[in-house]
PDB file of N, CA and C in Angstrom:
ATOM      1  N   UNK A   1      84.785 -24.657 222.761  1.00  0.00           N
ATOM      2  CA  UNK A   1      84.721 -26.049 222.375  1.00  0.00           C
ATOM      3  C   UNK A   1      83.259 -26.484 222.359  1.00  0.00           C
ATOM      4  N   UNK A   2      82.708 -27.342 221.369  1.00  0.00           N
ATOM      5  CA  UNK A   2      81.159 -27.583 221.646  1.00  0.00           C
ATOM      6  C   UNK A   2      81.793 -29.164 220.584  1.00  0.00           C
ATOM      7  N   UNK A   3      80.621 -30.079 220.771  1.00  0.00           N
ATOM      8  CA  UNK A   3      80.824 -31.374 220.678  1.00  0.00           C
ATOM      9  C   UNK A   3      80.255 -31.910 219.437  1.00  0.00           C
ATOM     10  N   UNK A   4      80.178 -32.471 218.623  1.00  0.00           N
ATOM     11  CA  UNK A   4      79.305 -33.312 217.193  1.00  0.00           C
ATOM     12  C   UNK A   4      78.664 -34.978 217.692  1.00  0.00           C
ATOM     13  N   UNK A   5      77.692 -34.857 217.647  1.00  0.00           N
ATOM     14  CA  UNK A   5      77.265 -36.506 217.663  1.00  0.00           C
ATOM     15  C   UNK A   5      77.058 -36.860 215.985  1.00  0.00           C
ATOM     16  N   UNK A   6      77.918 -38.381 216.052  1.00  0.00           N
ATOM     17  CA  UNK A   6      77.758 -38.412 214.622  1.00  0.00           C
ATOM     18  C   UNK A   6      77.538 -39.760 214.955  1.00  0.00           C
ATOM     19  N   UNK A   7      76.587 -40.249 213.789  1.00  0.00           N
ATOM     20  CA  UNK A   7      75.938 -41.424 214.132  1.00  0.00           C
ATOM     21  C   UNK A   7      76.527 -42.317 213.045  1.00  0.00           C
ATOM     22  N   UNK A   8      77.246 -43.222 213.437  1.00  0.00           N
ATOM     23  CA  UNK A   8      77.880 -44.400 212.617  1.00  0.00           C
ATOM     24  C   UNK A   8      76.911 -45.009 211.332  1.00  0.00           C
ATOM     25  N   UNK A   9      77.401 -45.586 210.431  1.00  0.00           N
ATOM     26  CA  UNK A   9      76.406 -45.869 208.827  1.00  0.00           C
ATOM     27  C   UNK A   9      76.277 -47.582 208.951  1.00  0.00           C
ATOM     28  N   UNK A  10      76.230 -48.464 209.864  1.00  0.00           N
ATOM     29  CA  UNK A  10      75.975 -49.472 210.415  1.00  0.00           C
ATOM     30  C   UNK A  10      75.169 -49.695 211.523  1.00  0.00           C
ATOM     31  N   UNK A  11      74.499 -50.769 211.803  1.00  0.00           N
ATOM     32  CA  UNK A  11      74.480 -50.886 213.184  1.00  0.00           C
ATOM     33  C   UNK A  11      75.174 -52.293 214.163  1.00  0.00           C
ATOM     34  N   UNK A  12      74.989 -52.179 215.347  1.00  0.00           N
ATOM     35  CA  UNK A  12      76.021 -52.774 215.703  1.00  0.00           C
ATOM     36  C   UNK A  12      75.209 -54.795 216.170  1.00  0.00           C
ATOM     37  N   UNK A  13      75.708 -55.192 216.448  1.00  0.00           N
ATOM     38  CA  UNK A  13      75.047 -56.975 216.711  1.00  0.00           C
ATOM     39  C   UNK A  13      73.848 -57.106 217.933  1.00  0.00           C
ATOM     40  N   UNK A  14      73.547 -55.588 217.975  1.00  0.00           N
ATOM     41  CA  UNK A  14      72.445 -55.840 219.525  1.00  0.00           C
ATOM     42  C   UNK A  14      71.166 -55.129 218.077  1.00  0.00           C
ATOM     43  N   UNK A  15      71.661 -54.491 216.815  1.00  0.00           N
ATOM     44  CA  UNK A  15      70.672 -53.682 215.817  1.00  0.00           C
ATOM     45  C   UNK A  15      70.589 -52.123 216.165  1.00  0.00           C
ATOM     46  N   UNK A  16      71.501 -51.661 217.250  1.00  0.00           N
ATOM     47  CA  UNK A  16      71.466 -50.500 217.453  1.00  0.00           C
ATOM     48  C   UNK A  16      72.502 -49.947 216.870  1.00  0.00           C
ATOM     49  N   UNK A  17      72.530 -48.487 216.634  1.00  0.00           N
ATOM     50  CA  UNK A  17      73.162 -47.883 215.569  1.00  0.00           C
ATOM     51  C   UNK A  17      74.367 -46.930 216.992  1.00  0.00           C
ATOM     52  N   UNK A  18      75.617 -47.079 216.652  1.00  0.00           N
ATOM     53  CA  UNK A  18      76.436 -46.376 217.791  1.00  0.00           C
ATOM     54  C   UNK A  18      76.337 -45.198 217.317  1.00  0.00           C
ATOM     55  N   UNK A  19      76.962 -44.230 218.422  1.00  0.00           N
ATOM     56  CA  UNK A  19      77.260 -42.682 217.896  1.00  0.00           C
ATOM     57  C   UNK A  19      78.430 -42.637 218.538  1.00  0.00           C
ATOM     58  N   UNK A  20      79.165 -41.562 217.838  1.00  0.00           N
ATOM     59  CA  UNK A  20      80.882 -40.838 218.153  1.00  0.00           C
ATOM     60  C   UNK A  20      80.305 -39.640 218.348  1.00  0.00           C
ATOM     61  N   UNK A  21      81.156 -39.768 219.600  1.00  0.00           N
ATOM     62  CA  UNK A  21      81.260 -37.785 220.064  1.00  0.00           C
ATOM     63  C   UNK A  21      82.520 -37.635 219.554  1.00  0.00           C
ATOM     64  N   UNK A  22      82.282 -36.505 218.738  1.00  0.00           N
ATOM     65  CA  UNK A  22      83.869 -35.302 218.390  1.00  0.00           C
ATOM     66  C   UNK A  22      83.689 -33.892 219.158  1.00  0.00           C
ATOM     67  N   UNK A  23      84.916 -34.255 219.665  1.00  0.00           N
ATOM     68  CA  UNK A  23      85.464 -32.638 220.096  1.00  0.00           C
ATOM     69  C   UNK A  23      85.803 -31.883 218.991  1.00  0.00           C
ATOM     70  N   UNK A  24      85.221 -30.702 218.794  1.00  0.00           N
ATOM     71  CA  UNK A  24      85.426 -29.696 217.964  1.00  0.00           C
ATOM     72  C   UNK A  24      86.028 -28.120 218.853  1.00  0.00           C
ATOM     73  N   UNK A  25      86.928 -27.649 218.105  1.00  0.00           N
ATOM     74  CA  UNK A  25      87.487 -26.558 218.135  1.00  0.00           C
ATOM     75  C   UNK A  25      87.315 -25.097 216.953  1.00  0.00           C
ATOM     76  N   UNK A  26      86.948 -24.134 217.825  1.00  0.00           N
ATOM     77  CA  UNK A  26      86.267 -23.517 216.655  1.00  0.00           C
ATOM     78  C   UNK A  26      86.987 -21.820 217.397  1.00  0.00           C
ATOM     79  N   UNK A  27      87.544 -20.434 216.293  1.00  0.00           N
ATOM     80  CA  UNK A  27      88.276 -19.864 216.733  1.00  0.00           C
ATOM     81  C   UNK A  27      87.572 -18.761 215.757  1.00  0.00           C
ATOM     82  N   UNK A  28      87.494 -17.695 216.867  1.00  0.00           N
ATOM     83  CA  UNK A  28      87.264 -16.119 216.279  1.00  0.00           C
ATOM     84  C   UNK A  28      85.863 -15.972 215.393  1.00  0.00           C
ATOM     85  N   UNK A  29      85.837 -15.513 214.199  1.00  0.00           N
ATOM     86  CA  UNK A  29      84.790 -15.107 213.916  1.00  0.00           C
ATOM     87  C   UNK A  29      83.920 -16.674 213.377  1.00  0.00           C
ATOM     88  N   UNK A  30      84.761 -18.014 213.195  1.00  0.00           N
ATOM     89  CA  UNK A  30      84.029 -19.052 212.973  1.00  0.00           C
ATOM     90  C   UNK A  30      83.202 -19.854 214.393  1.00  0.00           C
ATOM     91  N   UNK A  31      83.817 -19.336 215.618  1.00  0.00           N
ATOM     92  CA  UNK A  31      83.261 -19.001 217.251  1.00  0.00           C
ATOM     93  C   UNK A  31      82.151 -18.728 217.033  1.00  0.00           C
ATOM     94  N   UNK A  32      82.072 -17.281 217.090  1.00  0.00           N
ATOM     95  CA  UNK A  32      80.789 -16.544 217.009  1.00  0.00           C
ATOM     96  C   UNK A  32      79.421 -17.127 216.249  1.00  0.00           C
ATOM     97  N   UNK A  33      79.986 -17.381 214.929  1.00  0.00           N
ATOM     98  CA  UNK A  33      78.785 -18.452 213.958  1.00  0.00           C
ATOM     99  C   UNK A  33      77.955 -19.091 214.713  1.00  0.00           C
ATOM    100  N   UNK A  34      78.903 -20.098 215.032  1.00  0.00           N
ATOM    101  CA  UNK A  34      78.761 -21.570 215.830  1.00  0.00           C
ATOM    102  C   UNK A  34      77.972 -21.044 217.400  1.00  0.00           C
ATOM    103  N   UNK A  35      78.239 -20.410 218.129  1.00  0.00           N
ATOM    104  CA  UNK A  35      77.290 -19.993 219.159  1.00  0.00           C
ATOM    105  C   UNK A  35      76.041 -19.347 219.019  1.00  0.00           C
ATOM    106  N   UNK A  36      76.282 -18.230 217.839  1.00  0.00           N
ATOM    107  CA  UNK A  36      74.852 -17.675 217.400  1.00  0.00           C
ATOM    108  C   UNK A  36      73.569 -18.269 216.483  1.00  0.00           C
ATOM    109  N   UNK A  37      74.549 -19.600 215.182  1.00  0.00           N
ATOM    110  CA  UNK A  37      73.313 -19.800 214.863  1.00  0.00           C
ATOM    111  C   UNK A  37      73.140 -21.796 214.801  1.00  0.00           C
ATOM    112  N   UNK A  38      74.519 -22.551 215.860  1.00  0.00           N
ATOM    113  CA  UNK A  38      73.902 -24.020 215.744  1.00  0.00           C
ATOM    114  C   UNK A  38      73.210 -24.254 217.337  1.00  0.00           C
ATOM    115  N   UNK A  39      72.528 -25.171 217.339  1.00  0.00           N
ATOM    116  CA  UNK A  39      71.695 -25.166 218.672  1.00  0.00           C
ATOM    117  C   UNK A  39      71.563 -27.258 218.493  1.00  0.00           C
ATOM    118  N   UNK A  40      71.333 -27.896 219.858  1.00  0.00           N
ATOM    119  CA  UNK A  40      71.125 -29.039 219.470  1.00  0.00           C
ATOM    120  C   UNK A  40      70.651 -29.501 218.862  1.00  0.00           C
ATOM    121  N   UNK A  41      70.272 -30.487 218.109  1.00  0.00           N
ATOM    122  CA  UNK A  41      69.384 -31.361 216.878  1.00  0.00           C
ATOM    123  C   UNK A  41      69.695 -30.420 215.971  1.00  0.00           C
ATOM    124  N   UNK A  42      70.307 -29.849 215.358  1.00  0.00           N
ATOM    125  CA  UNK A  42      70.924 -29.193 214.327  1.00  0.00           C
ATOM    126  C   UNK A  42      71.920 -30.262 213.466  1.00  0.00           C
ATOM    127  N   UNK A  43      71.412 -30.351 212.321  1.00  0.00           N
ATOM    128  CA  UNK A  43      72.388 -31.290 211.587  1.00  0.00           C
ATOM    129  C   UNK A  43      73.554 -30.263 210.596  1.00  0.00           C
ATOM    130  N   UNK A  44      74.933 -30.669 211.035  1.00  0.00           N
ATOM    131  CA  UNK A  44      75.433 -29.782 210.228  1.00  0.00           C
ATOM    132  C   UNK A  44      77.063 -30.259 209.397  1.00  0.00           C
ATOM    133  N   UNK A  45      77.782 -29.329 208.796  1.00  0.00           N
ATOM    134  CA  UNK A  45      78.821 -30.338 208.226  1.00  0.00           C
ATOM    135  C   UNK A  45      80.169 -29.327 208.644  1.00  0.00           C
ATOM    136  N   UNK A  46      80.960 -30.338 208.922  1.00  0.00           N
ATOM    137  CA  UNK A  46      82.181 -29.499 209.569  1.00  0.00           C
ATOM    138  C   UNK A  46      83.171 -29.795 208.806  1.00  0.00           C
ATOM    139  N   UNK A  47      84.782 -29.198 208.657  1.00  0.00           N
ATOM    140  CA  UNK A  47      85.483 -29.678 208.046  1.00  0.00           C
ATOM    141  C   UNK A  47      86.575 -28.643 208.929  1.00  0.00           C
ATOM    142  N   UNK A  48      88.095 -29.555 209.497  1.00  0.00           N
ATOM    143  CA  UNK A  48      89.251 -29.161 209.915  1.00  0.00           C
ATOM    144  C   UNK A  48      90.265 -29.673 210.370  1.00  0.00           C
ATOM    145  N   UNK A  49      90.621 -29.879 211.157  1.00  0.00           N
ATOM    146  CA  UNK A  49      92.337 -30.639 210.992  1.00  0.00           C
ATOM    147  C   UNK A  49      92.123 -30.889 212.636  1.00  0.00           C
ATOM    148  N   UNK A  50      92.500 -32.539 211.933  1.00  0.00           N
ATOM    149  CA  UNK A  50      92.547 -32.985 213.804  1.00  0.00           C
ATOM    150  C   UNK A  50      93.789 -32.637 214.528  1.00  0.00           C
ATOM    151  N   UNK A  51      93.949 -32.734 215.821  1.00  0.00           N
ATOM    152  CA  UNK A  51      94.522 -32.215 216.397  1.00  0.00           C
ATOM    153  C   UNK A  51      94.840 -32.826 217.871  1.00  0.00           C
ATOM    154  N   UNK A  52      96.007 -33.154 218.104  1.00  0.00           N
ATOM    155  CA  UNK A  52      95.966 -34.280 219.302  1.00  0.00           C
ATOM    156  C   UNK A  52      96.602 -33.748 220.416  1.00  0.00           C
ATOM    157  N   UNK A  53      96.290 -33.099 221.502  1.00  0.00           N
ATOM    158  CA  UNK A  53      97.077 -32.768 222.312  1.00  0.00           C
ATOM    159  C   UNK A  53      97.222 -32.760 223.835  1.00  0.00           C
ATOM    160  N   UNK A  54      98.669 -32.927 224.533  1.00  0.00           N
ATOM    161  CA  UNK A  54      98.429 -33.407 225.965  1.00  0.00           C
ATOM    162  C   UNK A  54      98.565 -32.584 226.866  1.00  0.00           C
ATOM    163  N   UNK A  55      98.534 -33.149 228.293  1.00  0.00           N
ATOM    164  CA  UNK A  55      98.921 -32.211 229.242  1.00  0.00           C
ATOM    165  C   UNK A  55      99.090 -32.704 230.753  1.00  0.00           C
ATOM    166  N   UNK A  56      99.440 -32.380 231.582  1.00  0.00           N
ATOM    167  CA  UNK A  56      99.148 -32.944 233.042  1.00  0.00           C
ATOM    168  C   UNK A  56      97.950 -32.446 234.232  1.00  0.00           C
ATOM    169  N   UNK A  57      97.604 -33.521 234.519  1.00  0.00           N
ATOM    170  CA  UNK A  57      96.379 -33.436 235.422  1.00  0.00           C
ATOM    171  C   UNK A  57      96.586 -34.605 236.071  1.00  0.00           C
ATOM    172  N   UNK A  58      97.125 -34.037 237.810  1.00  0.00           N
ATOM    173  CA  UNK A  58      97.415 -35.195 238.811  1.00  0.00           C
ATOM    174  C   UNK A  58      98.226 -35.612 238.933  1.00  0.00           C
ATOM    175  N   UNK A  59      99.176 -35.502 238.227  1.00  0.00           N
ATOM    176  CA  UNK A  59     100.747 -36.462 237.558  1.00  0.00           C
ATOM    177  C   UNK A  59     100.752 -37.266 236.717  1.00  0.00           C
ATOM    178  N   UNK A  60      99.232 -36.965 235.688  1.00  0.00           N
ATOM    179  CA  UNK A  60      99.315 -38.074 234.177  1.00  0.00           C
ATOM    180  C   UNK A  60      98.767 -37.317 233.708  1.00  0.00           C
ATOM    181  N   UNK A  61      99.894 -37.552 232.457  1.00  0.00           N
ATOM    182  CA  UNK A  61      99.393 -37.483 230.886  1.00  0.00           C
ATOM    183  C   UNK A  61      98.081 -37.901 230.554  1.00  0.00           C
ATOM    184  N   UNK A  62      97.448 -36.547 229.944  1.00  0.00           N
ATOM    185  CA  UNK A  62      96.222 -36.851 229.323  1.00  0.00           C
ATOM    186  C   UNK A  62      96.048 -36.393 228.193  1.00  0.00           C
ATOM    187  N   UNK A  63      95.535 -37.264 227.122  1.00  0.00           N
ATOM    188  CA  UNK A  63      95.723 -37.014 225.738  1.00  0.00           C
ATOM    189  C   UNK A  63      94.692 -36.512 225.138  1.00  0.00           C
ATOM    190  N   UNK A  64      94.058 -35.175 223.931  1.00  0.00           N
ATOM    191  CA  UNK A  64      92.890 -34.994 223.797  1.00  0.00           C
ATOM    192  C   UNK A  64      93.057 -34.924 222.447  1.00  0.00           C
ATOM    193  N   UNK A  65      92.309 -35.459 222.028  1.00  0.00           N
ATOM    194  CA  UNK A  65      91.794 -35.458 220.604  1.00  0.00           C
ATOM    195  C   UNK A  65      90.637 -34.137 220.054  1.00  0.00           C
ATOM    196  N   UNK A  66      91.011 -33.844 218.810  1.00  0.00           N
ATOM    197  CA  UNK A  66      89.582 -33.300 219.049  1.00  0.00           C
ATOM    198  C   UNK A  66      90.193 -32.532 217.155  1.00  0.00           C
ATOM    199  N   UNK A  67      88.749 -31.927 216.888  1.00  0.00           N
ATOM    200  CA  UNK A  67      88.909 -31.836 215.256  1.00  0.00           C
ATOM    201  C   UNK A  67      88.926 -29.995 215.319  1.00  0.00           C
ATOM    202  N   UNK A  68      90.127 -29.057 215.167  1.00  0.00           N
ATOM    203  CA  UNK A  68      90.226 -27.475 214.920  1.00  0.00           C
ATOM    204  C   UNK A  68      89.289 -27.063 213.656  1.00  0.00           C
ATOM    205  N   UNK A  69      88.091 -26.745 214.167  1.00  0.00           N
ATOM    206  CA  UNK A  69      87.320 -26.187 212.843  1.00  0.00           C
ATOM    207  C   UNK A  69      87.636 -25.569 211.762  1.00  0.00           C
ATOM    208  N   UNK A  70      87.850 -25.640 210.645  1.00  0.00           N
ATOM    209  CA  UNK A  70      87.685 -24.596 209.523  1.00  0.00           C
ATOM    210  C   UNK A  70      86.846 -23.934 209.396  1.00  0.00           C
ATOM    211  N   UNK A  71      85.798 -24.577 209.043  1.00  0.00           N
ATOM    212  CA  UNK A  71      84.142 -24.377 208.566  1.00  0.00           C
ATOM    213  C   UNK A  71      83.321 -25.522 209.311  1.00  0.00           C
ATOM    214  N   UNK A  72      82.142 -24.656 209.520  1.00  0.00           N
ATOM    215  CA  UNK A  72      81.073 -25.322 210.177  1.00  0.00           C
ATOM    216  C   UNK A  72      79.687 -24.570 209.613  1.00  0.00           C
ATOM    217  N   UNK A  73      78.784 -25.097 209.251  1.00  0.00           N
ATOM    218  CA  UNK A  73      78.035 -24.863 208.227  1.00  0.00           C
ATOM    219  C   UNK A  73      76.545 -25.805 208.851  1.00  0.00           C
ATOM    220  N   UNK A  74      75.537 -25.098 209.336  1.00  0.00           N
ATOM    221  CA  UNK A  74      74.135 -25.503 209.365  1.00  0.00           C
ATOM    222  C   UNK A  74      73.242 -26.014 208.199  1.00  0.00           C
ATOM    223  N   UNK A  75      73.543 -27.081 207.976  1.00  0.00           N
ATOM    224  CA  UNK A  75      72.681 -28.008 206.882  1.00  0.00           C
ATOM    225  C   UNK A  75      71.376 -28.009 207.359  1.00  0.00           C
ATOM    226  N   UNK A  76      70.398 -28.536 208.172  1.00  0.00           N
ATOM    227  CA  UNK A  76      68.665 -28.644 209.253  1.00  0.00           C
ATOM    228  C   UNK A  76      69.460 -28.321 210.597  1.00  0.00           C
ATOM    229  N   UNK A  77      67.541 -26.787 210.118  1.00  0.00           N
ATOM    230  CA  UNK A  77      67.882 -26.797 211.440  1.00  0.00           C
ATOM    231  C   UNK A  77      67.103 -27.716 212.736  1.00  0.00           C
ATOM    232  N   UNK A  78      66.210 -27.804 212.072  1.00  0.00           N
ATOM    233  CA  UNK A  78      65.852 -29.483 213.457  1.00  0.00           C
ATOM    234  C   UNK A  78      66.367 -30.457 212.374  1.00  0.00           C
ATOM    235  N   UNK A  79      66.339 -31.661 212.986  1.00  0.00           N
ATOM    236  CA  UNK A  79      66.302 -32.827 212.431  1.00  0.00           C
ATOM    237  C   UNK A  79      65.288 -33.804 213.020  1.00  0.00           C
ATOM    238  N   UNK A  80      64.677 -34.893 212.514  1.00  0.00           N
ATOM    239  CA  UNK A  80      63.180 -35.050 212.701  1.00  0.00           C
ATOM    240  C   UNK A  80      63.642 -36.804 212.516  1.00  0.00           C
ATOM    241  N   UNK A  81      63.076 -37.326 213.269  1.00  0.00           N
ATOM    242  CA  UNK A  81      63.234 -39.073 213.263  1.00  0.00           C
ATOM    243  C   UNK A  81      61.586 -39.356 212.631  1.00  0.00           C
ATOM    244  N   UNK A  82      62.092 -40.447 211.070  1.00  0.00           N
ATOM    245  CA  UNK A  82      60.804 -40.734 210.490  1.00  0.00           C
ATOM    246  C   UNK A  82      60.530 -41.868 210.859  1.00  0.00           C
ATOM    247  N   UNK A  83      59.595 -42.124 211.323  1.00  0.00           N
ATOM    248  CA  UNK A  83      58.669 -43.626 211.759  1.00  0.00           C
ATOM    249  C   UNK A  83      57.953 -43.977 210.786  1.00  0.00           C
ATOM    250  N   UNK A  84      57.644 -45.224 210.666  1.00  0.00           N
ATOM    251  CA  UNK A  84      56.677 -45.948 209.660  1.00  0.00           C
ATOM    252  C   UNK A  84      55.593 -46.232 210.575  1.00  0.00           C
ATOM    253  N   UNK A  85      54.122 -46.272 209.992  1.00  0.00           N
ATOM    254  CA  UNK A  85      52.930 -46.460 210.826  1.00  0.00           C
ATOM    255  C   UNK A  85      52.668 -48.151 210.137  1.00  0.00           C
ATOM    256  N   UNK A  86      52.849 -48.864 211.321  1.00  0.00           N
ATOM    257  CA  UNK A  86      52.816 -50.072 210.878  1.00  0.00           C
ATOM    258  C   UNK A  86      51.029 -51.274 211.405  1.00  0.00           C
TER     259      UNK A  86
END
């Protein structure tokens, strides 16, 4: 399992821009990819079928969301924040 920060296309009433963590699920030789060649600040594009599922811990139901990879694909490999010199 490894995680996506994806940064929302708005920002919110304070001018800051939110981010969503996704749980991603990734299996066999699309595994291997994903450990050998994404690393943090890696911008990349995923595509797979969400997937909702529960279980017990403590005596409650706990529900997990999270997206079963198809493909996962390294678009940059850093990604770089541009500033204006003002």
């Amino acid at each position: 399992m490894f995680q996506l920060e994806v940064d929302r296309p708005f920002v919110n009433q304070r001018g800051n821009r939110d981010t969503d963590i996704i749980n991603m699920v990734a299996w066999r030789k699309q595994a291997e990819n994903v450990a050998k060649h994404m690393k943090e600040g890696h911008m990349v594009a995923a595509e797979g079928r969400l997937q909702v599922r529960s279980f017990r811990r403590n005596g409650r139901k706990v529900l997990v969301t999270e997206v079963v990879a198809d493909s996962v694909r390294v678009l940059e490999e850093e990604t770089t924040t541009k500033t204006e010199d003002q």
